[in-house]
PDB file of N, CA and C in Angstrom:
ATOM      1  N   UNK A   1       0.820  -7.297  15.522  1.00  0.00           N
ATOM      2  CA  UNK A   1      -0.008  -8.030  16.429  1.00  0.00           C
ATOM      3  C   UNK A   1       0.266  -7.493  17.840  1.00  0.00           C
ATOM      4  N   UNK A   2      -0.784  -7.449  18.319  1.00  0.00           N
ATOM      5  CA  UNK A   2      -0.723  -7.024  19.913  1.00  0.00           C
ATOM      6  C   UNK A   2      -1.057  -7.714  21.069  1.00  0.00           C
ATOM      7  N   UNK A   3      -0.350  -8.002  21.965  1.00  0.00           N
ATOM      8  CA  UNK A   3      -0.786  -8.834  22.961  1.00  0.00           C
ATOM      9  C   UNK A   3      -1.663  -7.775  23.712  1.00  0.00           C
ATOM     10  N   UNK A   4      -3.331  -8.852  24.525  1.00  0.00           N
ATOM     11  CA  UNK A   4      -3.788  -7.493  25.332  1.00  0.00           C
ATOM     12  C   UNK A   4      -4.513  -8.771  26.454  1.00  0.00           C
ATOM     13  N   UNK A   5      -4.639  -7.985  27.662  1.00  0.00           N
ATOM     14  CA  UNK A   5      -4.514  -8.824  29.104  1.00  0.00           C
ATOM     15  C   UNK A   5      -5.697  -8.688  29.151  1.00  0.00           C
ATOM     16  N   UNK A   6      -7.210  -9.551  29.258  1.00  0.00           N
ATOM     17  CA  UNK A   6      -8.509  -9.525  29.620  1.00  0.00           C
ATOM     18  C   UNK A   6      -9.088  -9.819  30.499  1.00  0.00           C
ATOM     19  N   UNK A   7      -9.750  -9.763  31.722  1.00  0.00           N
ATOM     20  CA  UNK A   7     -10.702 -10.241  32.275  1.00  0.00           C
ATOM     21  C   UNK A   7     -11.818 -10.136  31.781  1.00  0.00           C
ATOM     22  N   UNK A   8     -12.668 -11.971  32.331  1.00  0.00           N
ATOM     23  CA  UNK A   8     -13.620 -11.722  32.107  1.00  0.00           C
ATOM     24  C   UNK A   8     -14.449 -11.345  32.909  1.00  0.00           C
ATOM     25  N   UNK A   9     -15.939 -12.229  32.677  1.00  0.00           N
ATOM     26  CA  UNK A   9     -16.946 -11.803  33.741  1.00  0.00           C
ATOM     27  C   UNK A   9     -16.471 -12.232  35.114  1.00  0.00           C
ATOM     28  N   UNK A  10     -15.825 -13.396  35.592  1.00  0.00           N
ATOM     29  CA  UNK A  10     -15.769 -13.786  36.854  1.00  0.00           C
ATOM     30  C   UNK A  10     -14.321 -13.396  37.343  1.00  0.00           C
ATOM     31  N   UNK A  11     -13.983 -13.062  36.548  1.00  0.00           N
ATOM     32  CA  UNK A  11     -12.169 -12.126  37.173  1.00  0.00           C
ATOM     33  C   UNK A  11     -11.578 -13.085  36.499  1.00  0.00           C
ATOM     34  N   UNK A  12     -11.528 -13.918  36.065  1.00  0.00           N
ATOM     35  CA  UNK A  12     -10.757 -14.780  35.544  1.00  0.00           C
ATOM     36  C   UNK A  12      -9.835 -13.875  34.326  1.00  0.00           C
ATOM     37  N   UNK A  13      -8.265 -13.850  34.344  1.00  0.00           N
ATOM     38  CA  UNK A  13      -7.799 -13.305  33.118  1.00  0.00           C
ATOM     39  C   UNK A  13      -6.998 -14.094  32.212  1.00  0.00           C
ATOM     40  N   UNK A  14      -6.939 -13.895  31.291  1.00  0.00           N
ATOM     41  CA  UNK A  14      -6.893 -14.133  30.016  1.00  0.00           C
ATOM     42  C   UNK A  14      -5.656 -13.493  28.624  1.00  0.00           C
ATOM     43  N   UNK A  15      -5.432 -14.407  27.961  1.00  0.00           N
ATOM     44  CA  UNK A  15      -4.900 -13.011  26.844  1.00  0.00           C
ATOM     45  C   UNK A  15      -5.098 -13.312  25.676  1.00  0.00           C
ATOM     46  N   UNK A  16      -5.203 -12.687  25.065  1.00  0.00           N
ATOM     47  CA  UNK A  16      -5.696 -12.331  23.331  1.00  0.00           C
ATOM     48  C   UNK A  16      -4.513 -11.390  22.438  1.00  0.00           C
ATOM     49  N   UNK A  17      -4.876 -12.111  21.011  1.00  0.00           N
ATOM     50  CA  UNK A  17      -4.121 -10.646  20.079  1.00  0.00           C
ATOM     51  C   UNK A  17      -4.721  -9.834  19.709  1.00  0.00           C
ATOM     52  N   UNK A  18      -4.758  -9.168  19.395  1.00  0.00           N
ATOM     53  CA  UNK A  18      -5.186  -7.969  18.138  1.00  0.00           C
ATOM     54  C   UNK A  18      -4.577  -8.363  16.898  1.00  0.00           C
ATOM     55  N   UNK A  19      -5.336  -8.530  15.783  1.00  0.00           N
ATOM     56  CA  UNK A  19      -4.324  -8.526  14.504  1.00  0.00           C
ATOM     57  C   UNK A  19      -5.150  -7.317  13.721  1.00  0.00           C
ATOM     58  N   UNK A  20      -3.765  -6.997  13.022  1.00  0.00           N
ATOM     59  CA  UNK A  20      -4.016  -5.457  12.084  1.00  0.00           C
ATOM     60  C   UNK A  20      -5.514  -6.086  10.653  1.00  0.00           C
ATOM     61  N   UNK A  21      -6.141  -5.095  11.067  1.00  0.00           N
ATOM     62  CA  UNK A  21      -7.140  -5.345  10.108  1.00  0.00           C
ATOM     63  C   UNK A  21      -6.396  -5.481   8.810  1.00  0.00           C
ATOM     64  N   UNK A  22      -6.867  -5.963   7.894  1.00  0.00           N
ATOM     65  CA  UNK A  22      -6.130  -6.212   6.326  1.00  0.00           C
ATOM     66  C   UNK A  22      -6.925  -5.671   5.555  1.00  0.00           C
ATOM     67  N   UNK A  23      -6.392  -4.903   4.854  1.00  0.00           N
ATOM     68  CA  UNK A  23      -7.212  -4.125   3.682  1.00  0.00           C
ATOM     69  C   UNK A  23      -7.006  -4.881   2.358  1.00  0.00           C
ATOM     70  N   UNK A  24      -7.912  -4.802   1.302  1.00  0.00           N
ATOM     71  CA  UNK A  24      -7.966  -5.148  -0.179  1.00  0.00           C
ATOM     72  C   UNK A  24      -6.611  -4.008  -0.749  1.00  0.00           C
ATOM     73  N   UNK A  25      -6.501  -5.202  -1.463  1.00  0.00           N
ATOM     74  CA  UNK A  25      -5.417  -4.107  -2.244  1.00  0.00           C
ATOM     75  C   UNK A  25      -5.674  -3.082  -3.255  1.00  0.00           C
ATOM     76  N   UNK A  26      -5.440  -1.986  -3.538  1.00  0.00           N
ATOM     77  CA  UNK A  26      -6.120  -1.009  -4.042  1.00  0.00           C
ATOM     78  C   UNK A  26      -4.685  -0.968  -5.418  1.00  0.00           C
ATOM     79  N   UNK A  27      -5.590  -1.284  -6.458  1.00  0.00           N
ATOM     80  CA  UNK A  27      -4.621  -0.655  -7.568  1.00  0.00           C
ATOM     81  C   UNK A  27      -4.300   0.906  -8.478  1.00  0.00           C
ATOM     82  N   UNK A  28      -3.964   0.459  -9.617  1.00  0.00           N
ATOM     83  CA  UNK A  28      -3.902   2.104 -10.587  1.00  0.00           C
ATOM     84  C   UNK A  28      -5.287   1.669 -11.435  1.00  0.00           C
ATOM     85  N   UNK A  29      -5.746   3.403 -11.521  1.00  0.00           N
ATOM     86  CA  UNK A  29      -6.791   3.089 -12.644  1.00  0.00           C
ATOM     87  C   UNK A  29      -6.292   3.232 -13.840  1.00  0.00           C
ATOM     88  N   UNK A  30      -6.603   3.139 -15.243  1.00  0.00           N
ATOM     89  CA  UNK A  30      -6.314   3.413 -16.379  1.00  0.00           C
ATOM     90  C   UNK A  30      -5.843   4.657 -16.648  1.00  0.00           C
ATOM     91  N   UNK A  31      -6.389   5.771 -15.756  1.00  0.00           N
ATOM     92  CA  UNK A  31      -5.896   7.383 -16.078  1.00  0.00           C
ATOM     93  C   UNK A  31      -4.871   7.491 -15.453  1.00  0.00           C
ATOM     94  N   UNK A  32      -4.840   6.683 -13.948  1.00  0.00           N
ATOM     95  CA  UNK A  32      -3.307   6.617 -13.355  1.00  0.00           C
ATOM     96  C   UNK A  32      -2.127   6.032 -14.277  1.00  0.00           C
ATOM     97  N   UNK A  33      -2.525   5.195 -14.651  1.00  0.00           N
ATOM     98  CA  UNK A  33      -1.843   4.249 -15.356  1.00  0.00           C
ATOM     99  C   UNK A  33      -1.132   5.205 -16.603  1.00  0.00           C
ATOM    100  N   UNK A  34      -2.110   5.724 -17.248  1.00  0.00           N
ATOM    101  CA  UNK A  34      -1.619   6.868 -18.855  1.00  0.00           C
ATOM    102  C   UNK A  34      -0.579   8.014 -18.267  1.00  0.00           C
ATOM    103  N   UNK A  35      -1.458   8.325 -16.469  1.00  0.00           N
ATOM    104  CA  UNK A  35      -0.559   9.805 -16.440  1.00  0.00           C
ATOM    105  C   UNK A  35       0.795   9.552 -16.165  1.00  0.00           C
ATOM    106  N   UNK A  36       0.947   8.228 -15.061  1.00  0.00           N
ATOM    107  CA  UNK A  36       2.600   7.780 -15.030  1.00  0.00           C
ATOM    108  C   UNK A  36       3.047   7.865 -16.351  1.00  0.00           C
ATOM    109  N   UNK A  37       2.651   6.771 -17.501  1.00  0.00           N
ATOM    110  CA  UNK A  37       3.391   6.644 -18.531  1.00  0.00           C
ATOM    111  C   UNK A  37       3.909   7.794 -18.661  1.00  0.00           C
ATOM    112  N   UNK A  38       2.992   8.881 -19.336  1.00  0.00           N
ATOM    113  CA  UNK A  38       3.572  10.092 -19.920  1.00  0.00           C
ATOM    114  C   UNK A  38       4.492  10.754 -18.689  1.00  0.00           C
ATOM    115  N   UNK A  39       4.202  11.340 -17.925  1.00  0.00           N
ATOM    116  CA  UNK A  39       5.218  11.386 -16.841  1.00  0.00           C
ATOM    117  C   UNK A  39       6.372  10.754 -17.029  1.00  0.00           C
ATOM    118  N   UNK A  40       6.153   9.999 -16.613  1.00  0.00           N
ATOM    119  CA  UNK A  40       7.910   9.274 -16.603  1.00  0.00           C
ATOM    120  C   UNK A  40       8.490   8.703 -17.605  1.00  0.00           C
ATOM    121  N   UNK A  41       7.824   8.282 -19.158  1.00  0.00           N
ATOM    122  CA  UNK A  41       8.911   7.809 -20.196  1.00  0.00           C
ATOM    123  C   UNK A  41       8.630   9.266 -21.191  1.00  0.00           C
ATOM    124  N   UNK A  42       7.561   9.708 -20.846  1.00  0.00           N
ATOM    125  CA  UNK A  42       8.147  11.482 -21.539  1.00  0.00           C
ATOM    126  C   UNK A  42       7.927  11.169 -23.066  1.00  0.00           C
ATOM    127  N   UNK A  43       7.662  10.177 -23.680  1.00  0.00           N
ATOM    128  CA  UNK A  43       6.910   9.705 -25.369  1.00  0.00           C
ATOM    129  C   UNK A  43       8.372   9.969 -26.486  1.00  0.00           C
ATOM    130  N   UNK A  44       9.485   8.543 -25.526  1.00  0.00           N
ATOM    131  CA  UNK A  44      10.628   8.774 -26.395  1.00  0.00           C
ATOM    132  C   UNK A  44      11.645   9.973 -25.978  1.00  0.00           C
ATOM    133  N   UNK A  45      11.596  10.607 -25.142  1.00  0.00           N
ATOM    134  CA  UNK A  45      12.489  11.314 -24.294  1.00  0.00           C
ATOM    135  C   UNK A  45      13.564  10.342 -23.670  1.00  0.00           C
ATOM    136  N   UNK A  46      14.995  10.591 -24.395  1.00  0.00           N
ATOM    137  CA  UNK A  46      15.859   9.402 -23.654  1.00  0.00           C
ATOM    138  C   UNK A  46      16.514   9.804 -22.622  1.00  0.00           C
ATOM    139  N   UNK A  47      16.073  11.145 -22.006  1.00  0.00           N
ATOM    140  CA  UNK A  47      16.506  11.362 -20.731  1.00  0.00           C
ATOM    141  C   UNK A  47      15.742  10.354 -19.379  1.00  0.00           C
ATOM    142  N   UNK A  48      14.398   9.698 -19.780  1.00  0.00           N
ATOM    143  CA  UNK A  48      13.387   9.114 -19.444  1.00  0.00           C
ATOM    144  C   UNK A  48      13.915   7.450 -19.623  1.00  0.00           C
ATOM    145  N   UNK A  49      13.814   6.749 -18.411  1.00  0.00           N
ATOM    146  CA  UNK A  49      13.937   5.289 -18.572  1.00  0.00           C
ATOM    147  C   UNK A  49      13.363   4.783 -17.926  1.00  0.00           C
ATOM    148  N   UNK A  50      13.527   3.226 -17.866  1.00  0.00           N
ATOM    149  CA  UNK A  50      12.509   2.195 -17.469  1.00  0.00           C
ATOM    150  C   UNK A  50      12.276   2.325 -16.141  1.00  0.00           C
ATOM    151  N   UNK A  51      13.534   2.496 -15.392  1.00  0.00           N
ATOM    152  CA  UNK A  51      13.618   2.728 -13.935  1.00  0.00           C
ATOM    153  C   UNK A  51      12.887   3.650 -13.537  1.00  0.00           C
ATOM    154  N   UNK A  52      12.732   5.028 -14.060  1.00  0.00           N
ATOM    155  CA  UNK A  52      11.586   5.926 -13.663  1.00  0.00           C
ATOM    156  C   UNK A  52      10.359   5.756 -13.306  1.00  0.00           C
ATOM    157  N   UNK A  53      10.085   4.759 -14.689  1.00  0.00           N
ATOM    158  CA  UNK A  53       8.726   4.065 -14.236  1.00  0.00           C
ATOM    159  C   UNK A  53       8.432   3.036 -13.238  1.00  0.00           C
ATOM    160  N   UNK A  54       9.557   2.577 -13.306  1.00  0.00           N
ATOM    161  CA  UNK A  54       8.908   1.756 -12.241  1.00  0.00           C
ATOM    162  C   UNK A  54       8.867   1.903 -10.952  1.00  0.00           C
ATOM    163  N   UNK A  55       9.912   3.419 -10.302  1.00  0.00           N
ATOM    164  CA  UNK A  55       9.784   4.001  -9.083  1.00  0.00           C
ATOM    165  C   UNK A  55       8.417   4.719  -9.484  1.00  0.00           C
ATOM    166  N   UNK A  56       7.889   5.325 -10.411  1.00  0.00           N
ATOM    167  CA  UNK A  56       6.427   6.389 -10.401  1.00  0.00           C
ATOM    168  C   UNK A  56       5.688   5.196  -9.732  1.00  0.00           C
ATOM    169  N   UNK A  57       5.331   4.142 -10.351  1.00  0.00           N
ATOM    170  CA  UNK A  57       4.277   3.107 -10.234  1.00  0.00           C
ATOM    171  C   UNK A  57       4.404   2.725  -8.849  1.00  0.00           C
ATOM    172  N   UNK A  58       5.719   2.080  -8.382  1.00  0.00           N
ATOM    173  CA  UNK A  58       6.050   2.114  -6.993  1.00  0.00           C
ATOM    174  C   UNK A  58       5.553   2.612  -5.828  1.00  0.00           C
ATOM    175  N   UNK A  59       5.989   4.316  -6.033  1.00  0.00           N
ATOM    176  CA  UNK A  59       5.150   5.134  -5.312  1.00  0.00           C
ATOM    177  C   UNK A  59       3.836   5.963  -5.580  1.00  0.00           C
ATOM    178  N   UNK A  60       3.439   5.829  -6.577  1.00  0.00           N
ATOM    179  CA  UNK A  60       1.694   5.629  -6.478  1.00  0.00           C
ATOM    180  C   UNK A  60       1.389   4.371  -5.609  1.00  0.00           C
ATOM    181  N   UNK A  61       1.399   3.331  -6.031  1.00  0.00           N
ATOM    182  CA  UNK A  61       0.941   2.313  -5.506  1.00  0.00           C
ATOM    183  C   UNK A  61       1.068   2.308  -3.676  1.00  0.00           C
ATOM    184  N   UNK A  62       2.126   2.590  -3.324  1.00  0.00           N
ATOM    185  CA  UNK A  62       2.392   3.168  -1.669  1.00  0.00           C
ATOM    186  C   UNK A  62       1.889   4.023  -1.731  1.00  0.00           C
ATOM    187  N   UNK A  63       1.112   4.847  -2.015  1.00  0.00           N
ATOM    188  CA  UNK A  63       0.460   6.281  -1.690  1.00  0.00           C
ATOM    189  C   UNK A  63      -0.704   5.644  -1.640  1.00  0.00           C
ATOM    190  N   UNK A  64      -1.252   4.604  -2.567  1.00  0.00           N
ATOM    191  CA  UNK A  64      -2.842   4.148  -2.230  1.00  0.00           C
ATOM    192  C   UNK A  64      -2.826   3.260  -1.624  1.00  0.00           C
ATOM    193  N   UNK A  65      -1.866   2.607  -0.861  1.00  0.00           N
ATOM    194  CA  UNK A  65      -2.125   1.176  -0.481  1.00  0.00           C
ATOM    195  C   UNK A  65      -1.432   1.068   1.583  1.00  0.00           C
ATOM    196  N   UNK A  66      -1.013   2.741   2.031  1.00  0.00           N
ATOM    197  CA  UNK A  66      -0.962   3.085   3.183  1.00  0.00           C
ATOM    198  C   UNK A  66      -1.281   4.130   3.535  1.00  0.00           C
TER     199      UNK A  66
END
Protein backbone atom coordinates (compact mmCIF):
# COMPACT_ATOMS: atom_id res chain seq x y z
CA UNK A 1 0.00 0.00 0.00
CA UNK A 2 1.12 3.43 -0.79
CA UNK A 3 0.49 6.57 0.74
CA UNK A 4 0.12 9.46 -2.07
CA UNK A 5 -0.41 13.41 -1.26
CA UNK A 6 -3.35 14.97 -3.63
CA UNK A 7 -4.64 18.14 -4.43
CA UNK A 8 -7.63 18.85 -5.57
CA UNK A 9 -9.43 21.26 -7.74
CA UNK A 10 -9.37 24.17 -5.18
CA UNK A 11 -5.77 23.42 -3.65
CA UNK A 12 -7.20 21.76 -1.01
CA UNK A 13 -4.81 18.54 -0.15
CA UNK A 14 -5.58 15.41 0.71
CA UNK A 15 -4.25 11.75 1.03
CA UNK A 16 -5.12 8.49 -0.42
CA UNK A 17 -3.66 4.80 -0.79
CA UNK A 18 -2.86 2.92 -3.61
CA UNK A 19 -3.59 -0.73 -3.03
CA UNK A 20 -1.74 -3.45 -5.16
CA UNK A 21 -4.13 -4.59 -7.74
CA UNK A 22 -5.03 -8.40 -6.86
CA UNK A 23 -4.84 -10.89 -9.37
CA UNK A 24 -7.00 -14.32 -9.67
CA UNK A 25 -5.10 -17.04 -8.76
CA UNK A 26 -3.73 -18.91 -11.58
CA UNK A 27 -3.36 -22.72 -11.14
CA UNK A 28 -1.62 -26.08 -12.84
CA UNK A 29 -3.25 -27.45 -15.85
CA UNK A 30 -3.60 -31.19 -16.15
CA UNK A 31 -0.37 -31.41 -18.50
CA UNK A 32 1.39 -29.35 -15.79
CA UNK A 33 0.12 -31.40 -13.35
CA UNK A 34 1.33 -35.09 -15.37
CA UNK A 35 4.73 -33.33 -16.31
CA UNK A 36 5.62 -32.55 -12.48
CA UNK A 37 4.45 -36.00 -11.54
CA UNK A 38 6.74 -37.73 -13.90
CA UNK A 39 9.48 -35.30 -13.23
CA UNK A 40 9.73 -35.53 -9.81
CA UNK A 41 8.43 -39.09 -8.51
CA UNK A 42 10.30 -40.57 -11.71
CA UNK A 43 7.29 -43.77 -11.85
CA UNK A 44 8.74 -45.59 -8.64
CA UNK A 45 12.29 -44.28 -8.76
CA UNK A 46 13.21 -44.31 -4.94
CA UNK A 47 15.76 -41.85 -5.46
CA UNK A 48 12.43 -39.61 -6.05
CA UNK A 49 10.21 -38.52 -2.96
CA UNK A 50 7.30 -36.79 -1.78
CA UNK A 51 9.25 -33.72 -0.92
CA UNK A 52 10.35 -33.27 -4.53
CA UNK A 53 7.02 -32.93 -5.42
CA UNK A 54 5.93 -30.82 -3.49
CA UNK A 55 8.89 -28.22 -4.00
CA UNK A 56 8.17 -28.90 -8.21
CA UNK A 57 4.44 -27.87 -7.53
CA UNK A 58 5.63 -25.09 -5.20
CA UNK A 59 7.66 -23.55 -7.70
CA UNK A 60 5.53 -23.87 -10.68
CA UNK A 61 2.86 -22.41 -8.87
CA UNK A 62 5.34 -19.16 -7.95
CA UNK A 63 6.37 -19.01 -11.46
CA UNK A 64 2.57 -18.50 -12.48
CA UNK A 65 1.28 -16.69 -9.74
CA UNK A 66 4.30 -13.64 -9.76
Amino acid sequence: MTLRIMTDANGRRYETYDHPIKRGWIGLTNEEVQTIWKNSIGWGDPSHDEENLVRAIESKLKEKNT
